[in-house]
N, C-alpha and C. Protein backbone atom coordinates (compact mmCIF):
# COMPACT_ATOMS: atom_id res chain seq x y z
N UNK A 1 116.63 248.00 124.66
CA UNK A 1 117.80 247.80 125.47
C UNK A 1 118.94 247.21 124.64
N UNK A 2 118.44 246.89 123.32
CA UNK A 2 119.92 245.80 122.66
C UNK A 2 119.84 244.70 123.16
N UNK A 3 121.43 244.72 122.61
CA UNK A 3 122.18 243.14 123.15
C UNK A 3 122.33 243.30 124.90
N UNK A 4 122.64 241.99 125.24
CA UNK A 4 122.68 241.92 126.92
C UNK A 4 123.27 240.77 126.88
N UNK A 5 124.42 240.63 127.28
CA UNK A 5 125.59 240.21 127.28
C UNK A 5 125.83 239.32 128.87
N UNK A 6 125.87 238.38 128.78
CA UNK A 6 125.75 238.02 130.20
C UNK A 6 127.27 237.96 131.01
N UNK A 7 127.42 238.34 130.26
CA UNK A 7 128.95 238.11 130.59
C UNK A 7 129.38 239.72 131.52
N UNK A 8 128.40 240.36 131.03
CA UNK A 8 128.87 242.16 131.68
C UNK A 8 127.55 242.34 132.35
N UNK A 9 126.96 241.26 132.84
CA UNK A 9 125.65 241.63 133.77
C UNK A 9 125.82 241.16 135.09
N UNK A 10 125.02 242.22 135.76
CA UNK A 10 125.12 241.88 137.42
C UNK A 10 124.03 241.40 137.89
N UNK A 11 123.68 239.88 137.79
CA UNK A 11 122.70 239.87 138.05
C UNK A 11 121.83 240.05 139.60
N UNK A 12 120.64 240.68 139.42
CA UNK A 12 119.96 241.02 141.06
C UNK A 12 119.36 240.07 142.17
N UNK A 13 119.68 240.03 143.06
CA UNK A 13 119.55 239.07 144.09
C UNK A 13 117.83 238.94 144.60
N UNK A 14 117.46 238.08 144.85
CA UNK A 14 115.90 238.04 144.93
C UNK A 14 115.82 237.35 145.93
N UNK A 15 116.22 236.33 146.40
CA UNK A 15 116.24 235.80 147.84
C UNK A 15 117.77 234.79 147.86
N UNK A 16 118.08 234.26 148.99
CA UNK A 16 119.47 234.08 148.60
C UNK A 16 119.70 232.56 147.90
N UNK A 17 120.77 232.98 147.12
CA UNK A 17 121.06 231.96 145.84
C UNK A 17 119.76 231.89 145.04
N UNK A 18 119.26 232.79 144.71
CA UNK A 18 118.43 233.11 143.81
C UNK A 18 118.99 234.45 142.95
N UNK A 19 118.67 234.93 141.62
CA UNK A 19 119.38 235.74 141.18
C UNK A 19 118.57 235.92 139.78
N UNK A 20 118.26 236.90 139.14
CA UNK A 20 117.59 237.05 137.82
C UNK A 20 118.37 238.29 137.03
N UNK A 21 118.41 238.29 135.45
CA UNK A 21 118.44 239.45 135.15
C UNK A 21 117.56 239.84 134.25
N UNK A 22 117.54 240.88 133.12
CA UNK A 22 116.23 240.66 132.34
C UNK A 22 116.27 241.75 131.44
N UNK A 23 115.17 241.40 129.92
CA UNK A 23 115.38 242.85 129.30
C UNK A 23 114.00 242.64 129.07
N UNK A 24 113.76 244.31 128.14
CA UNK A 24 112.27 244.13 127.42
C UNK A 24 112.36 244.65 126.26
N UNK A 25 111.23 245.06 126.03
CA UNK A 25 110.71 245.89 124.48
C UNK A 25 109.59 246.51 124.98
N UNK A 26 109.13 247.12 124.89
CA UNK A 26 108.11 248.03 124.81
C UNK A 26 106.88 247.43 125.76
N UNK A 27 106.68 246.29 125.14
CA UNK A 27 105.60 245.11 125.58
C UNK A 27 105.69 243.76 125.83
N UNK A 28 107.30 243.21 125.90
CA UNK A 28 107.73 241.99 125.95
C UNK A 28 108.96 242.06 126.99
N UNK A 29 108.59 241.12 127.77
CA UNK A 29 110.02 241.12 128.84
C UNK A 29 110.31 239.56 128.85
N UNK A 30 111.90 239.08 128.84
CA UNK A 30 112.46 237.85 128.87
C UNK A 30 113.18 238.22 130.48
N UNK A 31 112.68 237.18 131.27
CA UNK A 31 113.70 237.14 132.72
C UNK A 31 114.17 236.11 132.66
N UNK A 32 115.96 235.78 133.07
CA UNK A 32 116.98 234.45 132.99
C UNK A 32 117.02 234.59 134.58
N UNK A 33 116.20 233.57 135.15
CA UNK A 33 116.33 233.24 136.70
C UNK A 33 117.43 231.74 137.02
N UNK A 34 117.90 231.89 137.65
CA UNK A 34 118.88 231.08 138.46
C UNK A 34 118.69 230.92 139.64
N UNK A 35 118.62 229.29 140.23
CA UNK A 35 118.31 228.74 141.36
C UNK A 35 119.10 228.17 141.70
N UNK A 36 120.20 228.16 142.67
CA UNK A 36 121.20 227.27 143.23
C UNK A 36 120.92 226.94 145.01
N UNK A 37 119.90 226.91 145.13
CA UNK A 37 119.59 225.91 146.66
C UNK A 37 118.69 225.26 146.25
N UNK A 38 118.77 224.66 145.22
CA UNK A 38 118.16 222.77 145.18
C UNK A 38 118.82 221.74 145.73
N UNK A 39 118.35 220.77 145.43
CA UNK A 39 116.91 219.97 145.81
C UNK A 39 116.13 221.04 146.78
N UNK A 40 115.03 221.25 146.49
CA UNK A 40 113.71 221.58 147.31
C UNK A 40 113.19 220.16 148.21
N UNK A 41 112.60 220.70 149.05
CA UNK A 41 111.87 219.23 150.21
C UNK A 41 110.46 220.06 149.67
N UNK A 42 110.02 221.32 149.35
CA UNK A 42 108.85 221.52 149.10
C UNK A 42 108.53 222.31 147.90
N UNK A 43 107.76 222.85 147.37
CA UNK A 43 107.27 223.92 146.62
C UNK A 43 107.40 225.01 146.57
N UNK A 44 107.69 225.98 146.19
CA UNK A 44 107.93 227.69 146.74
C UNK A 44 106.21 227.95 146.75
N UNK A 45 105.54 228.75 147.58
CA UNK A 45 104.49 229.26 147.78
C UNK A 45 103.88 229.71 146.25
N UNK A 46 102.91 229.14 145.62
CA UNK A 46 102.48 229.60 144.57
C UNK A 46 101.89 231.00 144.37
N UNK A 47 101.96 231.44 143.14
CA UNK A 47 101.37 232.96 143.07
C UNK A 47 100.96 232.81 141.92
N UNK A 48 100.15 233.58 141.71
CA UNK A 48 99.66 234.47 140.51
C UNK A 48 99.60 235.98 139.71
N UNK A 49 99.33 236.27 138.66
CA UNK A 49 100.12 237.52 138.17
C UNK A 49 99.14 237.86 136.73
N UNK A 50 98.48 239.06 136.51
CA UNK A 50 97.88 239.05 135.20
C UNK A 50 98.26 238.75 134.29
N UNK A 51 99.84 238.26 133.63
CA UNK A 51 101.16 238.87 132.92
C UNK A 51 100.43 236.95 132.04
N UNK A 52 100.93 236.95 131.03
CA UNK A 52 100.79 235.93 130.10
C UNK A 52 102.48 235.39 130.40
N UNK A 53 102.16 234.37 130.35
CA UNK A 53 104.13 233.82 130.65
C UNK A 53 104.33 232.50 130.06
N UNK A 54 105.17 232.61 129.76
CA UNK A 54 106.10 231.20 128.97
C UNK A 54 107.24 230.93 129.77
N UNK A 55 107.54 229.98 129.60
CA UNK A 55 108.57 229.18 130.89
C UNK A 55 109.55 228.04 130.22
N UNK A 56 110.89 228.38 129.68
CA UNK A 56 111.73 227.64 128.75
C UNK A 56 112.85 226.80 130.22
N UNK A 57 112.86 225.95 130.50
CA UNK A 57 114.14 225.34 131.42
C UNK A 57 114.97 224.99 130.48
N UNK A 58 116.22 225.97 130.75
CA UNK A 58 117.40 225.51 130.18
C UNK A 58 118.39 224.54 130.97
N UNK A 59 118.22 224.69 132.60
CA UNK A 59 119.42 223.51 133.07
C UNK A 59 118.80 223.01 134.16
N UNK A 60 119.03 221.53 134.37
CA UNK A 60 118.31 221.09 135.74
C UNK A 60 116.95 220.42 136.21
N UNK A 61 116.31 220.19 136.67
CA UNK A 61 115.18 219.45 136.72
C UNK A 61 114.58 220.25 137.49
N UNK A 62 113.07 220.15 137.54
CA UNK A 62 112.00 220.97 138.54
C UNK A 62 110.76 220.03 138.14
N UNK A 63 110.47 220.33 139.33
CA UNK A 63 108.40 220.29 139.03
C UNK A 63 107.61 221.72 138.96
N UNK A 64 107.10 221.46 137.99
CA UNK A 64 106.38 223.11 137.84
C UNK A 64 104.80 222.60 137.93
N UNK A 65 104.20 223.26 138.93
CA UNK A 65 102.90 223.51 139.55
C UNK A 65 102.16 224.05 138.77
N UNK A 66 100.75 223.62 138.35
CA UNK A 66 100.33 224.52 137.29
C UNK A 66 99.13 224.51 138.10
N UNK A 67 97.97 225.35 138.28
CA UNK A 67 96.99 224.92 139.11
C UNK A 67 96.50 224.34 140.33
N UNK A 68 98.10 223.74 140.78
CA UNK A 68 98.03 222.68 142.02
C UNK A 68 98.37 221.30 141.21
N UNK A 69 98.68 221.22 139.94
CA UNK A 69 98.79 219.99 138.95
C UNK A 69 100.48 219.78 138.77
N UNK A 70 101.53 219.01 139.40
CA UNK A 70 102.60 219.19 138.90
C UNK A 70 103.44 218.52 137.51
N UNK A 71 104.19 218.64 136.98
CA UNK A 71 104.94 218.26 136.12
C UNK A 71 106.28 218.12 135.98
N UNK A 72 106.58 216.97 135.98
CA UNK A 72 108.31 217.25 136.09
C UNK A 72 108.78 217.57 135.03
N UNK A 73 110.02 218.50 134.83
CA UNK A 73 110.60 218.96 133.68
C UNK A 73 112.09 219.43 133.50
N UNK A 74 112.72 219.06 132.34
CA UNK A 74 114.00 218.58 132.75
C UNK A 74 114.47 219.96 131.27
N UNK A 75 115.65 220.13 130.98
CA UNK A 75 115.92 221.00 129.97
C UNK A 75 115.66 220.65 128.63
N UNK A 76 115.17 222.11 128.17
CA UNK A 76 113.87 222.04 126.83
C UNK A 76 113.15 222.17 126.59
N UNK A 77 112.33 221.72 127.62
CA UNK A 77 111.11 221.76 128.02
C UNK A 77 110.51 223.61 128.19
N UNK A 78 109.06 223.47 127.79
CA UNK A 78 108.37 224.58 127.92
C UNK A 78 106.91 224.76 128.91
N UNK A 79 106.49 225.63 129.26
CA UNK A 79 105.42 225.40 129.82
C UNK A 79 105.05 226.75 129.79
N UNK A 80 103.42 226.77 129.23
CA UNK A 80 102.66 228.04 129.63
C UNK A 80 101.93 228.04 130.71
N UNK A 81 101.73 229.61 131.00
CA UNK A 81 101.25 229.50 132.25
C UNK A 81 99.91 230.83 131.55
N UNK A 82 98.75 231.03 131.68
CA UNK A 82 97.58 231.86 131.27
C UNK A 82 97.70 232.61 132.21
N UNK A 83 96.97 233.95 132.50
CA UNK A 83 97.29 235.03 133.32
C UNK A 83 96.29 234.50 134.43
N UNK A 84 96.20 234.86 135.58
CA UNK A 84 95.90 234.69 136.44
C UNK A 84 95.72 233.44 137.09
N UNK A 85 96.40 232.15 136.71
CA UNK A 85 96.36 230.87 137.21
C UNK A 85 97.72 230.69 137.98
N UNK A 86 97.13 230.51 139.84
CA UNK A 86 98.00 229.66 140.54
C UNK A 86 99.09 228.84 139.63
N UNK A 87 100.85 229.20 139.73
CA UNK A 87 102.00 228.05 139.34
C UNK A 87 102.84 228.46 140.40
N UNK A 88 103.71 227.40 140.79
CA UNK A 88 105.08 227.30 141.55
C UNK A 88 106.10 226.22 140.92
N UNK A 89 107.13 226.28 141.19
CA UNK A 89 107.86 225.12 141.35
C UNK A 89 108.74 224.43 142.56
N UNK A 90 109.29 223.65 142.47
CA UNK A 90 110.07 222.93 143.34
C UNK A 90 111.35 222.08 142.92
N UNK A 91 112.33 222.61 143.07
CA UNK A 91 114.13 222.31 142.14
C UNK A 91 114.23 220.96 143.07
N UNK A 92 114.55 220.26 141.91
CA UNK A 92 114.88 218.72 141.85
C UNK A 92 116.30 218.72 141.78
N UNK A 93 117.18 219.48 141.35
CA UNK A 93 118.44 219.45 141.27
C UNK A 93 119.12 220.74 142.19
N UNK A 94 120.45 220.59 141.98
CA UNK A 94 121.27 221.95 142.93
C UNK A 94 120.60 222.90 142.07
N UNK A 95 121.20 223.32 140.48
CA UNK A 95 121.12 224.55 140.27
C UNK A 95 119.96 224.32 138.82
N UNK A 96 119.15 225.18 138.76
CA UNK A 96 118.33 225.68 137.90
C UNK A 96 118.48 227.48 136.97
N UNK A 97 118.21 226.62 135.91
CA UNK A 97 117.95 227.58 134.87
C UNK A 97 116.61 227.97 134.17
N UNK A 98 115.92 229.12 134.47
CA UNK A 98 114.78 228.66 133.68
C UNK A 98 114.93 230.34 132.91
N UNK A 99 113.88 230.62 131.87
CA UNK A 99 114.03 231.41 131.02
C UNK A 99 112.52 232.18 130.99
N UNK A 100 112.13 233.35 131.55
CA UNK A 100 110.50 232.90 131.45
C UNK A 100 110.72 234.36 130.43
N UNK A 101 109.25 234.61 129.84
CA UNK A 101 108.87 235.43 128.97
C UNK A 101 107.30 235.90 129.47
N UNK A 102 107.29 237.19 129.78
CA UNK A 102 105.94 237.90 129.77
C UNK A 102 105.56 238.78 128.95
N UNK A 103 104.16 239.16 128.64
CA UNK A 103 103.13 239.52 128.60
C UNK A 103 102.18 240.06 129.07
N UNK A 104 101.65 241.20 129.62
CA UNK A 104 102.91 242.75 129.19
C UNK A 104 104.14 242.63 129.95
N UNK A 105 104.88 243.54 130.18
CA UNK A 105 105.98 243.97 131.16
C UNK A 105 105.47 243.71 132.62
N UNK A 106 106.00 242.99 133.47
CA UNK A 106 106.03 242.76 134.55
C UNK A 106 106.68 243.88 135.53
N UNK A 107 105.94 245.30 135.45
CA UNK A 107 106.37 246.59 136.16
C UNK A 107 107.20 246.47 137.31
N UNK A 108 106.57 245.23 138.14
CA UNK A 108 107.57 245.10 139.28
C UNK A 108 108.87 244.57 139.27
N UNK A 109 109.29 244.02 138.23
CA UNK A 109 111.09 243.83 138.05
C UNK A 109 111.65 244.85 137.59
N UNK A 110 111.26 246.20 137.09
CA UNK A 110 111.86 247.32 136.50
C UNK A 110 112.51 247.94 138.12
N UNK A 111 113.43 248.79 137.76
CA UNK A 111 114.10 249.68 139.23
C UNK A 111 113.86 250.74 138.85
């Protein structure tokens, strides 16, 4: 796909004030998700996914659920997640940035 320019991207709506965009390679996909209805009072419903994932927060605070185990995490911060293990989070602040990376392609964000 190249460069991806955020500046000329539209990013896609996923539930409201939620928003992602994303590229890949062959076998590697980076998704830039954005959360702007924080503070959370709860957790988003945890899921699971075969996909190997890495989890970079670039803005904002969260607790990220790993197992049912939480962690608070503020920008910088990283967190793996192994394929098929229960994670969620819950936004501590208005708006969130997080950066995740999978393992393979996550088929269901393609259109």
């Amino acid at each position: 796909m190249g460069v991806i320019r955020a500046a000329d991207v539209t990013p896609e709506a996923i539930a409201p004030k939620r928003e992602r965009y994303l590229t890949h390679t062959d076998n590697l996909m980076v998704v830039v998700l954005d959360f702007g209805d924080g503070p959370t009072k709860e957790p988003d419903p945890p899921h699971s996914h075969p996909h190997e994932q890495i989890t970079y927060l670039v803005t904002g605070e969260l607790l990220f659920f790993l197992d049912g185990e939480p962690t608070r995490m503020g920008p910088g911060d990283l967190v793996t997640v192994p394929p098929d293990v229960p994670h969620t989070v819950q936004l501590l602040s208005s708006h969130v940035r997080v950066v995740d990376t999978f393992y393979p392609l996550r088929e269901e964000f393609l259109k």
